[in-house]
C-alpha atoms as a PDB file:
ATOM      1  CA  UNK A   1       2.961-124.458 147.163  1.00  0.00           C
ATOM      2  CA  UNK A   2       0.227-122.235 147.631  1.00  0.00           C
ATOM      3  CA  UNK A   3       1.759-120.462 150.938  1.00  0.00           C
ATOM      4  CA  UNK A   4       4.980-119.599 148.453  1.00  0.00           C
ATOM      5  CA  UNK A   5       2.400-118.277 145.912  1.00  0.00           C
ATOM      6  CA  UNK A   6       0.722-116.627 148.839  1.00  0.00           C
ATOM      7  CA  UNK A   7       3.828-114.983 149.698  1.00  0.00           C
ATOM      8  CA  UNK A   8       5.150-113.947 146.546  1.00  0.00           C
ATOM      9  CA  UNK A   9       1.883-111.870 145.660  1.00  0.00           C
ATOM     10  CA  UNK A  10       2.312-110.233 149.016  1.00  0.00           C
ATOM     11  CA  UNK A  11       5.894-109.046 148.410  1.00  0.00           C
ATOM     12  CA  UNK A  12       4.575-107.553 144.849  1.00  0.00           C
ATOM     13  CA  UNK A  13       2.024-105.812 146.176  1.00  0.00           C
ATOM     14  CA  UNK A  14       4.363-104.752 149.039  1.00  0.00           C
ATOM     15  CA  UNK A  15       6.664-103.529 146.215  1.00  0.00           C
ATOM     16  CA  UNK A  16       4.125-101.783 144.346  1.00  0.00           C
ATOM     17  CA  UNK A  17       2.238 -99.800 147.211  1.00  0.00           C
ATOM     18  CA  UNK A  18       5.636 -98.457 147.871  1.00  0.00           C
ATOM     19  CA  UNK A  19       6.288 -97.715 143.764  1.00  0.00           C
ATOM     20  CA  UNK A  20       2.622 -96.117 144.312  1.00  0.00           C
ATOM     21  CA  UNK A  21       3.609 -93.946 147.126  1.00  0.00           C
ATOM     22  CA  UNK A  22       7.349 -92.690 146.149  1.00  0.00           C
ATOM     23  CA  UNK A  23       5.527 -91.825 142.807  1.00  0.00           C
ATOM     24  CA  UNK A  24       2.685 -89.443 144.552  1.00  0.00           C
ATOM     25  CA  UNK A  25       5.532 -88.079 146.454  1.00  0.00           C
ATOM     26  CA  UNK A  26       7.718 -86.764 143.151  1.00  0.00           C
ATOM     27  CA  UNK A  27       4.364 -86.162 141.293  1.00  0.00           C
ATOM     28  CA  UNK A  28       3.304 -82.383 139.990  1.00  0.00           C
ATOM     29  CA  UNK A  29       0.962 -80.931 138.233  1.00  0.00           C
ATOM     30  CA  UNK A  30       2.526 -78.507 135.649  1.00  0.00           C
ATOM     31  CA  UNK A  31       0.820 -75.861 133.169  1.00  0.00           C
ATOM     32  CA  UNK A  32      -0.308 -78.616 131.332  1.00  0.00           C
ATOM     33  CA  UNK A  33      -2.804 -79.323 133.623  1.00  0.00           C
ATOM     34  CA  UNK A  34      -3.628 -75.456 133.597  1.00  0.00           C
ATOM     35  CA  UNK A  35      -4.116 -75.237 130.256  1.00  0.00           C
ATOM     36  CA  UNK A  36      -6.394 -78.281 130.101  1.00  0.00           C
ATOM     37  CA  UNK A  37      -8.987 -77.124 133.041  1.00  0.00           C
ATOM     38  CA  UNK A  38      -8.353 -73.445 130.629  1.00  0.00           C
ATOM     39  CA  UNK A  39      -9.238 -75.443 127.202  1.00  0.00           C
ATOM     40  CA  UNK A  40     -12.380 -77.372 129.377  1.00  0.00           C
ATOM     41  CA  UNK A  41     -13.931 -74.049 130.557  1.00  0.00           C
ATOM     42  CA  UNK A  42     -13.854 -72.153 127.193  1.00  0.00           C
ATOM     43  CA  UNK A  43     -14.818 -74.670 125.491  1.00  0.00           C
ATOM     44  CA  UNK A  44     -18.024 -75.053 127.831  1.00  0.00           C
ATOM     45  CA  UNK A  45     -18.700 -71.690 128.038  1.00  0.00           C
ATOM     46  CA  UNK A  46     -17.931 -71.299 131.619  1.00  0.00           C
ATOM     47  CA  UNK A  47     -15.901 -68.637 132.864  1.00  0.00           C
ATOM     48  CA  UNK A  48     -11.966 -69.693 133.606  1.00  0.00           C
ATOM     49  CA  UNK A  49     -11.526 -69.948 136.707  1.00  0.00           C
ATOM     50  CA  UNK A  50      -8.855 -72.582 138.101  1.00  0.00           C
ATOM     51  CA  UNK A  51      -9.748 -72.373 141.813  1.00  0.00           C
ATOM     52  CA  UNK A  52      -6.588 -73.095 143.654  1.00  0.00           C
ATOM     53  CA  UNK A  53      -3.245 -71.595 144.425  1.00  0.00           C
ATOM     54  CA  UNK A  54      -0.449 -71.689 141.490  1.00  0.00           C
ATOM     55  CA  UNK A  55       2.590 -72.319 142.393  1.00  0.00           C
ATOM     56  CA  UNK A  56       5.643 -69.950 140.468  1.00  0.00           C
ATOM     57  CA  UNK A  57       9.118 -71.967 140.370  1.00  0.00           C
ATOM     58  CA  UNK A  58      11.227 -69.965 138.183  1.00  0.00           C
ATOM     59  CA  UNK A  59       9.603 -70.554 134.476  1.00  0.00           C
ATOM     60  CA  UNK A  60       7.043 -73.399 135.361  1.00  0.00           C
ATOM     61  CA  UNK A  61       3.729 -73.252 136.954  1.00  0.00           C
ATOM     62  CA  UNK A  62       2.591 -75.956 139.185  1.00  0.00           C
ATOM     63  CA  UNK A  63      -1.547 -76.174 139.919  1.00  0.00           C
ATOM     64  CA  UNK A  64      -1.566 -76.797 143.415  1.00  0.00           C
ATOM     65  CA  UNK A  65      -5.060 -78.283 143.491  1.00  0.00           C
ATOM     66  CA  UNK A  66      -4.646 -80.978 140.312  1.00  0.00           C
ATOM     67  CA  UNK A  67      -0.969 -81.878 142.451  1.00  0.00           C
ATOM     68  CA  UNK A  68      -3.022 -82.754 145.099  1.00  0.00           C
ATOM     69  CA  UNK A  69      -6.077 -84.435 143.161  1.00  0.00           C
ATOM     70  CA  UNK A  70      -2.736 -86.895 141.329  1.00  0.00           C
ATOM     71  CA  UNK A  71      -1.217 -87.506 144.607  1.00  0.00           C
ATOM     72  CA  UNK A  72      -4.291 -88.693 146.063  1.00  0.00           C
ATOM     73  CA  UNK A  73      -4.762 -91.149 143.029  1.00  0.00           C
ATOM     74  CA  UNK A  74      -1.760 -92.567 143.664  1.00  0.00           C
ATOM     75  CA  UNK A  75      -1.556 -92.519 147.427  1.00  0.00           C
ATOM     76  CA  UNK A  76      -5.357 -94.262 147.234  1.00  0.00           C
ATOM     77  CA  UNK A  77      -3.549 -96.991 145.256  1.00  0.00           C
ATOM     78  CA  UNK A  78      -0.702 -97.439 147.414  1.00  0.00           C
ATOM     79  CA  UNK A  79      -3.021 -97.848 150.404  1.00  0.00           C
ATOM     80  CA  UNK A  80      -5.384-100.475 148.289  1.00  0.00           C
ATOM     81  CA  UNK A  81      -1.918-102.369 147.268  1.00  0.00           C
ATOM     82  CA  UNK A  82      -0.817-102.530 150.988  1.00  0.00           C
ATOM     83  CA  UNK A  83      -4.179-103.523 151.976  1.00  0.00           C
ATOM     84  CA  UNK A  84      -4.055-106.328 149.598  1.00  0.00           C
ATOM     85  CA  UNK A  85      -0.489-107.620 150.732  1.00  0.00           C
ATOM     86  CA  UNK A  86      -1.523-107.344 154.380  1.00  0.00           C
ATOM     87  CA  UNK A  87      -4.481-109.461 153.335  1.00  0.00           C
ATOM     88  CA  UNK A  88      -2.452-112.255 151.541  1.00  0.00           C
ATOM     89  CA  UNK A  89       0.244-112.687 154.611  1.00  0.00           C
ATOM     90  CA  UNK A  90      -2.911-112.798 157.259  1.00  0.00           C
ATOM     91  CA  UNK A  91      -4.261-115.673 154.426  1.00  0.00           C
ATOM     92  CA  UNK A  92      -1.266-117.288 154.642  1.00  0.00           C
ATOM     93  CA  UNK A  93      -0.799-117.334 158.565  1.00  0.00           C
ATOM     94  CA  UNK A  94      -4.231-118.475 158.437  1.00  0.00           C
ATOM     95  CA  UNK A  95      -3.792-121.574 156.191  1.00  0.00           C
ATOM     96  CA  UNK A  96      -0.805-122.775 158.568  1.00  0.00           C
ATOM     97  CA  UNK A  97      -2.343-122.996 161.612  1.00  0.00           C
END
């Protein structure tokens, strides 16, 4: 019983590294993001300066530098989750020997 459990938890978190890692592949930073790091440096007093590259694609802006910081997020948790299945099926290979 506790092999199937085992097993089970290892498929979901087999499932949901790869949810975590098609998701920091589609993910962006728009202007929202721009106009937040804006809104946080006015509002301390610092001068605005969003220090990265933004990208132009037709009407939108995309913050190069907050893209990456998201993706990362994501891509840490997709390694974590993978790490974690990998550890359940090594348990479970364990427990039947």
């Amino acid at each position: 019983m506790l092999s199937i459990a085992l097993k089970v938890l290892a498929v979901a978190a087999g499932f949901a590294s790869a949810g975590c890692w098609l998701y920091a592949g589609k993910t962006v930073s728009n202007e929202e993001e721009i106009s937040r790091r804006k809104r946080k440096a006015l509002a301390s007093g610092d001068p605005v300066d969003l220090g990265g590259v933004v990208i132009v694609d037709g009407d939108t802006q995309y913050d190069l530098i907050a893209t990456l910081r998201h993706q990362s997020v994501w891509n840490r948790a997709g390694a974590a989750l993978a790490a974690v299945a990998i550890a359940l099926q090594a348990i479970d290979l364990v427990m039947t020997i």
